[in-house]
Structure formats: C-alpha cells, structure tokens
N, C-alpha and C. Protein backbone atom coordinates (compact mmCIF):
# COMPACT_ATOMS: atom_id res chain seq x y z
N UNK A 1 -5.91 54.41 -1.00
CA UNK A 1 -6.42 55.23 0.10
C UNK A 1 -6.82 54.36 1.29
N UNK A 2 -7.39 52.95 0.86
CA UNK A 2 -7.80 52.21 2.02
C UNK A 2 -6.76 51.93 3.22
N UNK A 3 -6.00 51.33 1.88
CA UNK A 3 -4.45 50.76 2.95
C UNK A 3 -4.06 51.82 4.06
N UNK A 4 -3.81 53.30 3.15
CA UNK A 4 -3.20 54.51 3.78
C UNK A 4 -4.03 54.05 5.14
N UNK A 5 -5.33 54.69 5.06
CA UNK A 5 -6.06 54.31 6.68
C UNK A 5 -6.06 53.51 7.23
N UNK A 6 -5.90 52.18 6.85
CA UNK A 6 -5.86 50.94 7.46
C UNK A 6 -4.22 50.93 8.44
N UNK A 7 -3.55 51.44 7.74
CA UNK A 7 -1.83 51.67 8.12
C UNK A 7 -1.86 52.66 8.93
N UNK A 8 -2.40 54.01 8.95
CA UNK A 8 -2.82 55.02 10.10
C UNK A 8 -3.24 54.04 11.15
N UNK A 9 -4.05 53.41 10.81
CA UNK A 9 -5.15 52.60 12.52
C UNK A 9 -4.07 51.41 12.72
N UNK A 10 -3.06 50.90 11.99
CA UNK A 10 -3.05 49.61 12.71
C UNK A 10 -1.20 50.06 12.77
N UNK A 11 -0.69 50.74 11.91
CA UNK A 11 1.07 50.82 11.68
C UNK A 11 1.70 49.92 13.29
N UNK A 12 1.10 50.49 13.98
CA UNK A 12 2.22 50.29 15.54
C UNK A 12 1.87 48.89 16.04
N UNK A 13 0.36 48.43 15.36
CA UNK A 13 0.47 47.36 15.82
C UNK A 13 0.74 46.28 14.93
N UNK A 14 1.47 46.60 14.02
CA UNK A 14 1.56 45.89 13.01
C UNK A 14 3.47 45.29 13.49
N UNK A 15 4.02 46.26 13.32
CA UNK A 15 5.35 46.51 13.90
C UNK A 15 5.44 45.73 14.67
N UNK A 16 4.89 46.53 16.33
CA UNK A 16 4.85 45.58 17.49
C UNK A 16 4.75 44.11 17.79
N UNK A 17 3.56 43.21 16.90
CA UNK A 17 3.54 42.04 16.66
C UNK A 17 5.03 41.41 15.92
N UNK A 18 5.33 42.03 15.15
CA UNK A 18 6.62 41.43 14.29
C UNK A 18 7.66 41.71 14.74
N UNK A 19 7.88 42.46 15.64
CA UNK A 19 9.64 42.88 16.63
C UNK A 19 8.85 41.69 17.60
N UNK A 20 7.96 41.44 18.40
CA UNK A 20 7.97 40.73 19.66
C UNK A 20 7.99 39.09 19.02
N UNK A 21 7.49 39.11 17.63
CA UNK A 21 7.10 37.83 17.11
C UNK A 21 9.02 37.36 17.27
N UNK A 22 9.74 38.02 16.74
CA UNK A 22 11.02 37.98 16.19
C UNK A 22 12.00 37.75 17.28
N UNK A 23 11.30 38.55 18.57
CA UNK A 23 12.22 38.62 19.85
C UNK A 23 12.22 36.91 20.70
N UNK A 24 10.63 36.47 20.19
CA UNK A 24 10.23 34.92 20.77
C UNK A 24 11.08 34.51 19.90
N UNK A 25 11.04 34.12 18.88
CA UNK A 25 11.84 33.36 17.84
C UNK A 25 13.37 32.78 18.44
N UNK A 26 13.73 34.58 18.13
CA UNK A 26 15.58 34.47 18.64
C UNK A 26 15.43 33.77 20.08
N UNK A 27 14.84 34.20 20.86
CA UNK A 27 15.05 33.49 21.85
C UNK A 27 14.87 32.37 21.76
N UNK A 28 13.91 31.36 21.51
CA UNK A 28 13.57 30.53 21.32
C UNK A 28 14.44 29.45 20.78
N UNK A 29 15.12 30.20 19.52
CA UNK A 29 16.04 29.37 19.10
C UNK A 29 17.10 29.08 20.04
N UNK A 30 17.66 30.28 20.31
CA UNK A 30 18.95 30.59 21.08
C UNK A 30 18.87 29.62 22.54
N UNK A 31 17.58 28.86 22.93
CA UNK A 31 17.70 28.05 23.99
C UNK A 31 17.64 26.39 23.59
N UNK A 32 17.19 26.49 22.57
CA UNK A 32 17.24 24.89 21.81
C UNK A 32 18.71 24.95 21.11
N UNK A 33 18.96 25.86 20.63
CA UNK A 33 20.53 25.88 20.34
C UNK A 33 21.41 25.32 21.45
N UNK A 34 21.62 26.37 22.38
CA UNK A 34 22.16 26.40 23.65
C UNK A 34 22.04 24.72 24.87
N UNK A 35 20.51 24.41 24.38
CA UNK A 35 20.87 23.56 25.37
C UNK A 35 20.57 22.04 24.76
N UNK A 36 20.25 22.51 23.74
CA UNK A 36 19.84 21.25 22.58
C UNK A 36 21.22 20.74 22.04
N UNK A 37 21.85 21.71 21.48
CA UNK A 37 22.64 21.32 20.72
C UNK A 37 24.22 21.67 21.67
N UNK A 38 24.75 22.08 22.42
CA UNK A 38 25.15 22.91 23.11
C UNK A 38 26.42 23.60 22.69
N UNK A 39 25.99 24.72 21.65
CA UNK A 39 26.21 25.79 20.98
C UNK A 39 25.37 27.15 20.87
N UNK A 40 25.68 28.69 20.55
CA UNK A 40 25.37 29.09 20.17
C UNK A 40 24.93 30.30 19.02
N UNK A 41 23.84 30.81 19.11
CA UNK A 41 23.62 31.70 17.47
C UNK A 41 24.72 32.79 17.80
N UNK A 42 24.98 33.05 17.30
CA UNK A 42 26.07 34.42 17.38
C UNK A 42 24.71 35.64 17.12
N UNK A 43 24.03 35.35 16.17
CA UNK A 43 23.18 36.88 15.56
C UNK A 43 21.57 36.77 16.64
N UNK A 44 21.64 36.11 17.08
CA UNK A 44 20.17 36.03 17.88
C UNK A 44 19.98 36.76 18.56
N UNK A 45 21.16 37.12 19.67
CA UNK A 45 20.98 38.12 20.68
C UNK A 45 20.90 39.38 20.59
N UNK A 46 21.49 39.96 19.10
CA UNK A 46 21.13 41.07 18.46
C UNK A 46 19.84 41.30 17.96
N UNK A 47 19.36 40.36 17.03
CA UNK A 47 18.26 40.32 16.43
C UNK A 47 17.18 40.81 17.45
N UNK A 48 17.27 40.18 18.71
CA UNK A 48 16.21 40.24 20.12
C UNK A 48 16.47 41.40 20.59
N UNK A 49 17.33 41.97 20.41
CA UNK A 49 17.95 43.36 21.84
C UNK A 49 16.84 44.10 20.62
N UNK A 50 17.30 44.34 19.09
CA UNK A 50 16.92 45.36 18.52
C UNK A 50 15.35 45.26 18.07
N UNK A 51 14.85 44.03 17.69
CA UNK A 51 13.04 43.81 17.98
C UNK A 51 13.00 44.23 18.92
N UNK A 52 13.24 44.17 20.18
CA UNK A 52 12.99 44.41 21.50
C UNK A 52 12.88 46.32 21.35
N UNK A 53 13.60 46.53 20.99
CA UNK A 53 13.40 48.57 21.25
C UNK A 53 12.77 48.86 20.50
N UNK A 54 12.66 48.12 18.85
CA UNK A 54 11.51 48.98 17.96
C UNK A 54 10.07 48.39 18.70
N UNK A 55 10.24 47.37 19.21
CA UNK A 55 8.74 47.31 19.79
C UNK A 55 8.28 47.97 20.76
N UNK A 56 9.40 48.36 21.53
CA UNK A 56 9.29 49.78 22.94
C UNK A 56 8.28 51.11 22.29
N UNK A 57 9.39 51.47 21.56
CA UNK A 57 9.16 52.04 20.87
C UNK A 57 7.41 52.37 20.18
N UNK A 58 7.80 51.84 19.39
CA UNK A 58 6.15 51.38 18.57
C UNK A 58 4.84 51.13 19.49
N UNK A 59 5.29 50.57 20.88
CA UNK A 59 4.28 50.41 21.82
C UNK A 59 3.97 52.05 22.33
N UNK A 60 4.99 52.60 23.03
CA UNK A 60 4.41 53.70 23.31
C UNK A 60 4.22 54.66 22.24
N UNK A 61 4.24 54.71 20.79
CA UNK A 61 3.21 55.48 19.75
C UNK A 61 1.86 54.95 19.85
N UNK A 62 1.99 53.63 19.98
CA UNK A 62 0.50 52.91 20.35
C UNK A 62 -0.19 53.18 21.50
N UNK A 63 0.03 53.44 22.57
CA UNK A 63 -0.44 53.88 23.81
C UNK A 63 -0.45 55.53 23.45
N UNK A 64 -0.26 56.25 22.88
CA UNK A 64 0.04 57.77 22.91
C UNK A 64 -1.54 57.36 22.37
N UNK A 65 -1.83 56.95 20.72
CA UNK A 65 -2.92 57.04 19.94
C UNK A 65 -3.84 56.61 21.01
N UNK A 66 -3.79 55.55 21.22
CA UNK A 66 -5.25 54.90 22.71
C UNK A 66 -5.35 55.54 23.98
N UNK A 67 -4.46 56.25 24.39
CA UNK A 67 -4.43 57.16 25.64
C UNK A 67 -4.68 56.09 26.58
N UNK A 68 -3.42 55.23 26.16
CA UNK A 68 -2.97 53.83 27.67
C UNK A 68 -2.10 54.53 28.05
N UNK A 69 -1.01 55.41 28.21
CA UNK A 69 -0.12 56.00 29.05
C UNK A 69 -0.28 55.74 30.12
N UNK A 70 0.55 55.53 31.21
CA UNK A 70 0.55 55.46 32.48
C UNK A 70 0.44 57.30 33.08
N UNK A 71 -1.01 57.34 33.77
CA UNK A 71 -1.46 58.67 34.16
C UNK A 71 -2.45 58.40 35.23
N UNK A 72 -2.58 59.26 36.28
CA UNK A 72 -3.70 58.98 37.02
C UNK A 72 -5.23 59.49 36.27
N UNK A 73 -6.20 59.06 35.50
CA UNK A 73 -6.36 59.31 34.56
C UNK A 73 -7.92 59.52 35.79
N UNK A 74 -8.11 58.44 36.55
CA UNK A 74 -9.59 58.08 37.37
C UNK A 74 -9.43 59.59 37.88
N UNK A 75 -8.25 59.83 38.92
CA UNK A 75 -8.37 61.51 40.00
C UNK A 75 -8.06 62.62 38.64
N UNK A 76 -7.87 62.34 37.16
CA UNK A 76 -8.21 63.74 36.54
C UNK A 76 -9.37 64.02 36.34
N UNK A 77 -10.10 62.73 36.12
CA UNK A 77 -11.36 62.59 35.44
C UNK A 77 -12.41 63.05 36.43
N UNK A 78 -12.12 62.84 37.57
CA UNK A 78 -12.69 63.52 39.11
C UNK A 78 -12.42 64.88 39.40
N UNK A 79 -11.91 65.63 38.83
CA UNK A 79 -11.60 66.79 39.14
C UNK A 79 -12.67 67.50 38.24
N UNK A 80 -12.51 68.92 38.80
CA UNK A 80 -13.67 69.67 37.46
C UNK A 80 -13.08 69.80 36.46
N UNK A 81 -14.40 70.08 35.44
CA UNK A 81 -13.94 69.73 33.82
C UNK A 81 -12.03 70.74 33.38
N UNK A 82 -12.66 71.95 33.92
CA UNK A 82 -11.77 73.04 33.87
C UNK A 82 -10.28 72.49 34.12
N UNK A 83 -10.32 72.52 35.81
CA UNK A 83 -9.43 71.62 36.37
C UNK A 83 -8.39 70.88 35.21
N UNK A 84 -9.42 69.76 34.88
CA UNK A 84 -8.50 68.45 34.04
C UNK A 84 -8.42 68.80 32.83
N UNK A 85 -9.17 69.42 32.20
CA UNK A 85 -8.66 69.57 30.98
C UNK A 85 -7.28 70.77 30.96
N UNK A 86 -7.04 71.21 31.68
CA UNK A 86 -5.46 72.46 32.11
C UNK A 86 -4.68 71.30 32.40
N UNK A 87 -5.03 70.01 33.48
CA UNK A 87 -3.62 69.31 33.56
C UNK A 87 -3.69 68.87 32.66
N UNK A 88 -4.68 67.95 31.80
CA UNK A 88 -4.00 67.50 30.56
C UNK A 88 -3.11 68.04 29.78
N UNK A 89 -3.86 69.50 29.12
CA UNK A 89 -3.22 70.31 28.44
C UNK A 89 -1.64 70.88 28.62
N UNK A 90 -1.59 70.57 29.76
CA UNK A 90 -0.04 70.76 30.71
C UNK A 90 0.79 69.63 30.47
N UNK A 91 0.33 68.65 30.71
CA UNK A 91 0.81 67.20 30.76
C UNK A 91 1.24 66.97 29.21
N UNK A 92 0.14 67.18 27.98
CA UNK A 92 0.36 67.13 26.76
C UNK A 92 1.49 67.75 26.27
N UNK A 93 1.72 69.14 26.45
CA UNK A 93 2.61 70.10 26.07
C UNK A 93 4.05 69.67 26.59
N UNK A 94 3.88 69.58 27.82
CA UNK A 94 5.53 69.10 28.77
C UNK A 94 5.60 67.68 27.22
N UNK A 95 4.75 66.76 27.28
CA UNK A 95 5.29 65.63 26.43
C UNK A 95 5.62 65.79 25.08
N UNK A 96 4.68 66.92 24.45
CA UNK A 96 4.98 67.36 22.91
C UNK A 96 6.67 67.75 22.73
N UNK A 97 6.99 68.31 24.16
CA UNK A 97 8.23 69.34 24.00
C UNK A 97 9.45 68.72 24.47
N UNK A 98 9.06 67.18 24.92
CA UNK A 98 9.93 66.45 25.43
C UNK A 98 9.89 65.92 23.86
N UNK A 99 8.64 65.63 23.27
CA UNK A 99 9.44 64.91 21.98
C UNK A 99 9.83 65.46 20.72
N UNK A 100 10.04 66.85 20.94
CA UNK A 100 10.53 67.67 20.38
C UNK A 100 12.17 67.69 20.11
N UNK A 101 12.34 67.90 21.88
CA UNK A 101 13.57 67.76 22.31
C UNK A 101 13.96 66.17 21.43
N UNK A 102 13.33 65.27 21.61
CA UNK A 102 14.48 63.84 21.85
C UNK A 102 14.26 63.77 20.25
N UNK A 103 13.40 64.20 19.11
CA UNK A 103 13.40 64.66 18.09
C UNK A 103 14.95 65.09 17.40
N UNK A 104 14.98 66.26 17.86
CA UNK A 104 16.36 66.94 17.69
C UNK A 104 17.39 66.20 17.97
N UNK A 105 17.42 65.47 19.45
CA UNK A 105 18.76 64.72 19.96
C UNK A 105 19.25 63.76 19.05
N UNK A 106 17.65 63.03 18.86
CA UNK A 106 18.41 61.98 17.97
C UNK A 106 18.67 62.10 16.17
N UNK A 107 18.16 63.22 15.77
CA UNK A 107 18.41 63.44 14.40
C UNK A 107 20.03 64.04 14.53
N UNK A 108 20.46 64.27 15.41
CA UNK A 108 21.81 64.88 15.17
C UNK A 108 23.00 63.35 15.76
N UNK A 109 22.40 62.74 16.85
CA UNK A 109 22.53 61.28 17.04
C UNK A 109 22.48 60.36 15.39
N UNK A 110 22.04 60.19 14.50
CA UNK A 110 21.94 59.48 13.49
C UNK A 110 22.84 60.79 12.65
N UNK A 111 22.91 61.40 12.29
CA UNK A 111 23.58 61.86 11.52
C UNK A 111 25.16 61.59 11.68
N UNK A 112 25.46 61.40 13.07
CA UNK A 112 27.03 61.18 13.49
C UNK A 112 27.21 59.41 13.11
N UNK A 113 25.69 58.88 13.28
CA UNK A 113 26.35 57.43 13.01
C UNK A 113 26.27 57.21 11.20
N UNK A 114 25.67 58.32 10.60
CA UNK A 114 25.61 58.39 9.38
C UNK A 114 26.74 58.93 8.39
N UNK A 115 27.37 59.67 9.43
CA UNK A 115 28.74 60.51 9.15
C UNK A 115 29.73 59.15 9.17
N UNK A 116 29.98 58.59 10.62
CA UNK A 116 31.28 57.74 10.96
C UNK A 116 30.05 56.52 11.25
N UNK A 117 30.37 56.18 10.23
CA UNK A 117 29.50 54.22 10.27
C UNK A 117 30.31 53.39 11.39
N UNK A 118 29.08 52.84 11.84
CA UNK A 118 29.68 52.01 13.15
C UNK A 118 28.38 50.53 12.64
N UNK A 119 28.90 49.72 12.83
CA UNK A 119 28.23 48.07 12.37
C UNK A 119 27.87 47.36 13.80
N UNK A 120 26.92 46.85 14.17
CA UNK A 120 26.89 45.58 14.80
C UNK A 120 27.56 44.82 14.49
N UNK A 121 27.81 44.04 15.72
CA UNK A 121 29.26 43.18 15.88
C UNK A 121 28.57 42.07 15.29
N UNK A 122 27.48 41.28 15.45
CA UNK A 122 27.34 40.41 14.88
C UNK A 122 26.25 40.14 13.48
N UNK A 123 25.50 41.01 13.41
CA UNK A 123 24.81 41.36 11.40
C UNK A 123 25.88 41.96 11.19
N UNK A 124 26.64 42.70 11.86
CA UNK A 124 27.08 43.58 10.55
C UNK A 124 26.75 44.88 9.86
N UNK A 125 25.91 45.20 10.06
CA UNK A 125 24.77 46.22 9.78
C UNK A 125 25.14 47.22 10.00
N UNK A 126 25.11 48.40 9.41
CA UNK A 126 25.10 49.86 9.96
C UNK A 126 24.26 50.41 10.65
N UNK A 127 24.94 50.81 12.27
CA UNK A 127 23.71 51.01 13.16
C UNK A 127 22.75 51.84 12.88
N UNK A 128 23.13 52.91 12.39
CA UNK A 128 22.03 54.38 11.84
C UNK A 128 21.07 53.29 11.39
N UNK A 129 20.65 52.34 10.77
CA UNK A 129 19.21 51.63 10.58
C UNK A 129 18.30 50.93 11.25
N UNK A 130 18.78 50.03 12.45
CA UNK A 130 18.38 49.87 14.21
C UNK A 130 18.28 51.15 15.02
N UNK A 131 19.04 52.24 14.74
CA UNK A 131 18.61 53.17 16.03
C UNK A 131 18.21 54.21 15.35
N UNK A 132 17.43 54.50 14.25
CA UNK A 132 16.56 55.00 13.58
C UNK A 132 15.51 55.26 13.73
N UNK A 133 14.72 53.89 14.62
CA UNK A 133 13.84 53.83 15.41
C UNK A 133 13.51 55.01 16.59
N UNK A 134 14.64 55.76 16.73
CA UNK A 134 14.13 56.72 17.90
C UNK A 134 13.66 57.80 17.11
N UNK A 135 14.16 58.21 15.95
CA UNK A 135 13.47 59.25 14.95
C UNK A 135 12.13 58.77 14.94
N UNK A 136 11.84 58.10 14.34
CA UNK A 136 10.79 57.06 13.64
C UNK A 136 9.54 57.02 15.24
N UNK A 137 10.11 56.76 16.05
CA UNK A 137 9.27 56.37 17.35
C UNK A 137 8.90 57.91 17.94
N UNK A 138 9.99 58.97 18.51
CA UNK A 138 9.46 60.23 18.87
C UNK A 138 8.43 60.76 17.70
N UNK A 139 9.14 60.61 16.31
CA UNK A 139 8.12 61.56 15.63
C UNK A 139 6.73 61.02 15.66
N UNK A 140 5.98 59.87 16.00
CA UNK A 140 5.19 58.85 15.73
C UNK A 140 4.54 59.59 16.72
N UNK A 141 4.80 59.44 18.31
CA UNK A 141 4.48 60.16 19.39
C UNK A 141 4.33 61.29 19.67
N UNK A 142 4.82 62.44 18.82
CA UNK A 142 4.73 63.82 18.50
C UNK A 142 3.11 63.74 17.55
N UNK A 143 3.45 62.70 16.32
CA UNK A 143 2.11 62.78 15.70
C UNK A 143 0.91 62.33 15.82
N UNK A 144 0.63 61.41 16.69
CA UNK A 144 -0.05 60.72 17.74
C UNK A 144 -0.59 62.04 18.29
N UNK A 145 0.06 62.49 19.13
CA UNK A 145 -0.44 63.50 19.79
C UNK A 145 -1.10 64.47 19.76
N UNK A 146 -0.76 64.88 18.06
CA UNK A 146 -1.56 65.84 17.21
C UNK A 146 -2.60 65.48 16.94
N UNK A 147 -2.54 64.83 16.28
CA UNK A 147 -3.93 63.64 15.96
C UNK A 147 -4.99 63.75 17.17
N UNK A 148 -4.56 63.31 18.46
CA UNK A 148 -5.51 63.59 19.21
C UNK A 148 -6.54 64.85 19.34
N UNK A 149 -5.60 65.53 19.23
CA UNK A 149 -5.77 67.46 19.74
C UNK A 149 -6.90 68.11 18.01
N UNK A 150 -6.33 67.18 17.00
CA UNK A 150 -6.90 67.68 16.09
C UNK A 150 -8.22 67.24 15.98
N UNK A 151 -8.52 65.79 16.02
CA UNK A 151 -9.82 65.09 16.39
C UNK A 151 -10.53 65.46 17.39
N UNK A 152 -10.27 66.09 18.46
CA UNK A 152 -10.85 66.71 19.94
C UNK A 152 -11.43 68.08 19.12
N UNK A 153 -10.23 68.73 18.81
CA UNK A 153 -11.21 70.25 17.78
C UNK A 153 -12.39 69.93 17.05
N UNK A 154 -11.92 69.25 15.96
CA UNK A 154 -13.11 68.55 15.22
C UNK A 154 -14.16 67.85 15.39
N UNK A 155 -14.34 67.88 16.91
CA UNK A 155 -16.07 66.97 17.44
C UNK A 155 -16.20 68.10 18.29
N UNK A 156 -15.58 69.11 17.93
CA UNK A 156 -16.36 70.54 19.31
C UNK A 156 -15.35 70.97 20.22
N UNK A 157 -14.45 70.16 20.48
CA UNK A 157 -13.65 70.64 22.04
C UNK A 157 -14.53 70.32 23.21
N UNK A 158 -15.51 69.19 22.87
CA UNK A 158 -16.35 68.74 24.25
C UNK A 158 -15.10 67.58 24.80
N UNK A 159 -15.76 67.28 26.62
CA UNK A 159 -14.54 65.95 26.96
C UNK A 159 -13.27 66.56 27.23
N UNK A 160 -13.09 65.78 27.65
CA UNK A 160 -11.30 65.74 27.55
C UNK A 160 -10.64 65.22 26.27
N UNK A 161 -9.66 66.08 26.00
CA UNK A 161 -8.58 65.65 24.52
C UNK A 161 -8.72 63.93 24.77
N UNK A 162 -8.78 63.30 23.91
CA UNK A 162 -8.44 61.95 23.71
C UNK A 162 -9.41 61.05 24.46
N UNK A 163 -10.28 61.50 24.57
CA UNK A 163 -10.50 60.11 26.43
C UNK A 163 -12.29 59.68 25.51
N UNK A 164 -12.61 58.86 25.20
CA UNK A 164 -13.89 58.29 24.81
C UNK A 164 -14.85 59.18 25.94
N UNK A 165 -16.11 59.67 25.21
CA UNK A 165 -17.29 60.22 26.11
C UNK A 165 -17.48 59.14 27.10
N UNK A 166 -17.71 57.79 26.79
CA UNK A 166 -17.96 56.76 27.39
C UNK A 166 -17.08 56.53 29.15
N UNK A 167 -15.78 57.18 29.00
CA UNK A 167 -14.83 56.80 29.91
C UNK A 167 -14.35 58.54 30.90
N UNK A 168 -15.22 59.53 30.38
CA UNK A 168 -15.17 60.50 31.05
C UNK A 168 -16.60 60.25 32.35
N UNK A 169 -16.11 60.93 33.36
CA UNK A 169 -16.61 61.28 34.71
C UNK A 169 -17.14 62.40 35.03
N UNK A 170 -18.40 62.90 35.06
CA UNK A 170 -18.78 63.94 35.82
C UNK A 170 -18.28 64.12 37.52
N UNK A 171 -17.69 65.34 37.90
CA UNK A 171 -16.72 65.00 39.17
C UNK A 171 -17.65 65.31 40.18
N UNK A 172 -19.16 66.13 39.63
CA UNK A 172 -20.02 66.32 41.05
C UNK A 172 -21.00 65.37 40.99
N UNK A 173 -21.80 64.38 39.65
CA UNK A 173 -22.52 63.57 39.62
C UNK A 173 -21.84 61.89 39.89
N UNK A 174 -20.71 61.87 39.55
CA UNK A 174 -20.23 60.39 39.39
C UNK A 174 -20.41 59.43 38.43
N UNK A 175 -21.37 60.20 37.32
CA UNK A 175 -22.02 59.15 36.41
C UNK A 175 -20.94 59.69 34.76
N UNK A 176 -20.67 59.02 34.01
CA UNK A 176 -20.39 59.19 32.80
C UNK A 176 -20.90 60.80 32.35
N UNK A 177 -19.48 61.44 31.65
CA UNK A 177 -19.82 62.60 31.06
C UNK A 177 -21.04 62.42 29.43
C-alpha cells in the first residue's frame, strides 16, 4: 500500500528523471563517439528522440497534478471568486475533453500499429511500445485532473480546484485567500 502511494506522488517524476537521464547519456555518448572516435551510434538517436517524448509527456501529467500549466493563473486569481472558479471550470472541461478526444485518437492509432507492426529502423522494436506513451500520457492527464476535482470536493469546494489556500488571492483585499 505504501509503494502504491509513494508511486501515485512520485510515478511522473520518477519516469521523467530516467527518459531525460537516458536522453543526456545518448547524447553524450553520441558526441564522444562522433568526435572522439569519429564514428557513430546508430541506436542513440532513437533512444534520445523516444526518452525525449515519454518525458514530454510524463512532464505535462506532472504539471496537470501541481497545477504548473502554463495559465494566467495571477489575473484568475484577481478576478472574483465566482468569476475564476467558472474560467477554471471552463478551462478544465475544454482540457478533460481534449483528453478525451486524443484518448480515443490514439487508442485506435496503436491498435493499427498493433494490427500492421512497423519497427524502428534502428532497435528494431515494435513501435506500438514507444508510442504507447500517448495512451499512457493523455490518460495520466485525464486522471490528474480528476484527482484534482475530487480532492477540491473533499476539503469543501472552498478555493479554487487545485491551487494551495496559500497561493489563492482575495481580488478586493489583495491579501491571501
């Protein structure tokens, strides 16, 4: 049960560290190769492209849970309570239904590469397991999102969905909600 929670709080950043750890690496090598030896990896540049998107990826499930999104977050927080909590709630929904949508796109997307196997040119690999990640990443961000909305019910529906008491704004006092 510990792990389970420990893996809830940390999964994306667990990921994230090990696709970017992996993306330095390949690179890394691939320039001491290149100019060290002057040859190079054939599999490096793959290895890096595909760390590189599961960490995209994985970052913005991580920003969904912390509510780092790029948002004007200071002029919602300034507005009346009413006000911001409708754009959020607007803002939330448009994104739930966008990852709804890209949900669907790409489960029918992996099923065609699951149907007619297609390999990276240089692992080898069957792609349906690199671009899996977009299942894996929307649904993360779909559940992220819930999570928020469900934890906001469960302390009252005071605040804004997601945002620390600490980091909310009274919009006629100026001081911390």
């Amino acid at each position: 049960m510990r792990l389970l929670l420990w893996l809830e709080r940390h999964l994306e950043e667990v990921i994230c560290c090990i696709c970017l750890s992996l993306v330095a690496v390949c690179v890394f090598l691939q320039v001491i190769m290149r100019y060290g030896f002057n040859t190079a990896l054939q599999w490096s540049e793959e290895v890096a492209a595909i760390g590189m998107v599961w960490a995209v990826y994985m970052g913005a499930s991580l920003c969904v849970r912390e509510r780092f999104h790029i948002r004007i977050m200071a002029g919602v927080m300034l507005l009346p309570r009413a006000i911001a909590r409708g754009t959020i709630f607007i803002a939330d929904a448009l994104w739930a239904a966008f990852s709804v949508i890209m949900l669907i796109v790409s489960f029918d997307y992996l099923s065609v590469l699951w149907q007619f196997t297609s390999r990276t040119p240089s692992l080898g690999i069957n792609e349906f397991y690199p671009q899996s990640i977009l299942v894996i990443g929307y649904g993360l961000m779909l559940l992220r999102l819930i999570q928020i909305y469900v934890s906001w019910i469960r302390d009252g529906g005071r605040g804004l969905p997601g945002m620390r008491p600490e980091h909310q704004i009274d919009a006629e006092t100026g001081v911390p909600r």
